[in-house]
Protein backbone atom coordinates (compact mmCIF):
# COMPACT_ATOMS: atom_id res chain seq x y z
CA UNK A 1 0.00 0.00 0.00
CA UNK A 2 1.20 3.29 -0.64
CA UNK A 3 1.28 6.01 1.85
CA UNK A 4 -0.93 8.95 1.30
CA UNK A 5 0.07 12.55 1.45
CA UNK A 6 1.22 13.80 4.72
CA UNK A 7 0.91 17.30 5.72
CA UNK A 8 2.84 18.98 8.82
CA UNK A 9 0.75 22.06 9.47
CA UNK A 10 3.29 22.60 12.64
CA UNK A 11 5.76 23.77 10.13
CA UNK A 12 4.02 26.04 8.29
CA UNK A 13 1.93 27.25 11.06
CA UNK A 14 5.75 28.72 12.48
CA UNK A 15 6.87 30.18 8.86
CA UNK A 16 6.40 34.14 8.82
CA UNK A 17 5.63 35.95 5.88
CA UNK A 18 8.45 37.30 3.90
CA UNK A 19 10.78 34.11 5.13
CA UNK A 20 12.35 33.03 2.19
CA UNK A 21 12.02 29.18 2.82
CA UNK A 22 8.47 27.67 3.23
CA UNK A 23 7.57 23.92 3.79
CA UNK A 24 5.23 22.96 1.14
CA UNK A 25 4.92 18.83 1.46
CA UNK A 26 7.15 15.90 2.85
CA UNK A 27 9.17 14.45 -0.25
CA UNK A 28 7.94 11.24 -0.37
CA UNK A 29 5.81 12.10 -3.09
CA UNK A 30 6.09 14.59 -6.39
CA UNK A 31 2.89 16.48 -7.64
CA UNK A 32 2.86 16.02 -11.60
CA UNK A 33 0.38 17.13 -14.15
CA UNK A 34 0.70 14.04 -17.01
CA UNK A 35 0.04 14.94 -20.75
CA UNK A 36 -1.04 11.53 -21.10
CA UNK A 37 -2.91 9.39 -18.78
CA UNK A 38 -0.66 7.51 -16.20
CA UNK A 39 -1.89 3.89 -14.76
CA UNK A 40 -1.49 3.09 -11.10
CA UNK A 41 1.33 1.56 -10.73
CA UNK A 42 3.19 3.45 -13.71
CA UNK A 43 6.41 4.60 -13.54
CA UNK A 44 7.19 7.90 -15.06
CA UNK A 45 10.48 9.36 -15.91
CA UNK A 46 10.33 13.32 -15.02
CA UNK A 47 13.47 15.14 -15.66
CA UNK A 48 16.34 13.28 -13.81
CA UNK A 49 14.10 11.57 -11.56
CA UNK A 50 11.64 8.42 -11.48
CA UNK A 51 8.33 8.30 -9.39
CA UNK A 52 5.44 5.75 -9.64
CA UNK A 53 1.71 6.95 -9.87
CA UNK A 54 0.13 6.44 -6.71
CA UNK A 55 -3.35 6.27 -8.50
CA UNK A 56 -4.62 6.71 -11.73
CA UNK A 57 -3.89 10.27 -13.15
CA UNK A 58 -5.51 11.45 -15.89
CA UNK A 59 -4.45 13.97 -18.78
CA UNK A 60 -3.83 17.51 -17.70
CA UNK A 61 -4.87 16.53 -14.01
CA UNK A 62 -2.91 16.90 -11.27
CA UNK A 63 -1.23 13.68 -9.42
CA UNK A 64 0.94 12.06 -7.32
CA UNK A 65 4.34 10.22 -7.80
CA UNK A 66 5.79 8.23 -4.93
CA UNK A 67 9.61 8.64 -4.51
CA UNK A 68 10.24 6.02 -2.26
CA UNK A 69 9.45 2.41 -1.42
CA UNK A 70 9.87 -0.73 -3.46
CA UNK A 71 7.64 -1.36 -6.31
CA UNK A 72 7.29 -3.83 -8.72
CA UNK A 73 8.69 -3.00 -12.39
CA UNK A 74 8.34 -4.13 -15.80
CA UNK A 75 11.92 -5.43 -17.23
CA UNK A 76 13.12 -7.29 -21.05
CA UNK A 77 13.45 -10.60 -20.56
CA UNK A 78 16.36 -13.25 -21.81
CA UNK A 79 19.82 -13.36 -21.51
CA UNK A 80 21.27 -10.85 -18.96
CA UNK A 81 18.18 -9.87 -17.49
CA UNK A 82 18.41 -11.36 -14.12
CA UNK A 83 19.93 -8.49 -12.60
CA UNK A 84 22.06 -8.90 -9.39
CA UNK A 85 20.47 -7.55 -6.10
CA UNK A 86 22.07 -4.20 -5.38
CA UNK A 87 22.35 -3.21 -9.13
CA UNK A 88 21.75 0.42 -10.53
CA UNK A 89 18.77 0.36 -12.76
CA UNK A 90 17.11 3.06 -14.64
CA UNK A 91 13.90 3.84 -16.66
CA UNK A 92 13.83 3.03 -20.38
CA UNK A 93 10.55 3.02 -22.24
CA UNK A 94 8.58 2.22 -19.51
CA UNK A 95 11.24 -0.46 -18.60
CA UNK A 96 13.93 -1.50 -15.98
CA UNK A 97 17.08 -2.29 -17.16
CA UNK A 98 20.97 -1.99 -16.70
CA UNK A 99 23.36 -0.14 -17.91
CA UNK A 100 23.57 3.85 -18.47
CA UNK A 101 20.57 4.33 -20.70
CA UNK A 102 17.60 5.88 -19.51
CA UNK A 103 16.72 7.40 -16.31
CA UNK A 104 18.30 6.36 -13.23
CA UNK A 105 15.48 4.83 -10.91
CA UNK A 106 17.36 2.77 -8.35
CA UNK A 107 18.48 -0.30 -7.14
CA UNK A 108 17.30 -3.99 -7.84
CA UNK A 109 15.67 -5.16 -4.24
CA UNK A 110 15.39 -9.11 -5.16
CA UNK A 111 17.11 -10.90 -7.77
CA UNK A 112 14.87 -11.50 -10.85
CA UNK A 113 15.46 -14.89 -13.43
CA UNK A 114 15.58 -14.05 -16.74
CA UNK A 115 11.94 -15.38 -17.53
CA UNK A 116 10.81 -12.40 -15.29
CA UNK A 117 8.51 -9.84 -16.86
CA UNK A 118 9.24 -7.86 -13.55
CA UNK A 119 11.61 -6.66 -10.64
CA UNK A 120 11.57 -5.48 -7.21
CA UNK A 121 12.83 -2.21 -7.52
CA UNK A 122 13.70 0.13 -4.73
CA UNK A 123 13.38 3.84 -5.82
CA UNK A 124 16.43 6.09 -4.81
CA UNK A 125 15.80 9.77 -6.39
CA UNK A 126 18.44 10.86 -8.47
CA UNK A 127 20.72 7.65 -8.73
């Protein structure tokens, strides 16, 4: 399951006006306004970062991206796909995979067989 939104209304309850550093939202999560609709469960390459819809997000409609946790990926399958735990992955055409193409996403949580459509991925921003 994947944590909702918190909000810390401590923090901006002590920002003054004028300050010029405000808390806006933890960063567990990245609003993002799709130009195509995004499945739950979706990951979604935006700028030098990866985050995976939380929900459904439609076209032009503003959404969520988790940035952390472990979820489950689509990968190629056959020969040199069963990535080692541990190993750098990124985002390439809605794919994990190896190597420096694409988006860095991560790191592979559980070892996948080649015969795997999917792998355990867990999300570190900016890898």
């Amino acid at each position: 399951m994947i944590a909702a939104h918190r909000h810390d209304e401590s923090n901006l309850q002590q920002q003054k006006e004028g300050d010029p550093v405000a808390f806006e939202y933890d960063g567990d999560m990245l609003r993002y306004t799709p130009t195509t609709g995004v499945a739950a469960g979706e990951a979604v390459a935006v700028g030098a970062i990866v985050g995976v819809a939380s929900r459904p997000i439609a076209a032009n409609e503003l959404g969520n991206l988790s940035l952390e946790g472990v979820f489950t990926i689509p990968k190629p399958t056959g020969a040199g796909t069963d990535y080692a735990q541990g190993a750098k992955v990124s985002l390439y055409n809605g794919q994990a995979v190896t190597g420096a193409t694409g988006v860095g996403m991560g790191i592979v949580a559980q070892k996948p067989a080649t015969t795997d459509a999917t792998v355990s991925v867990l999300l570190i921003p900016g890898i």
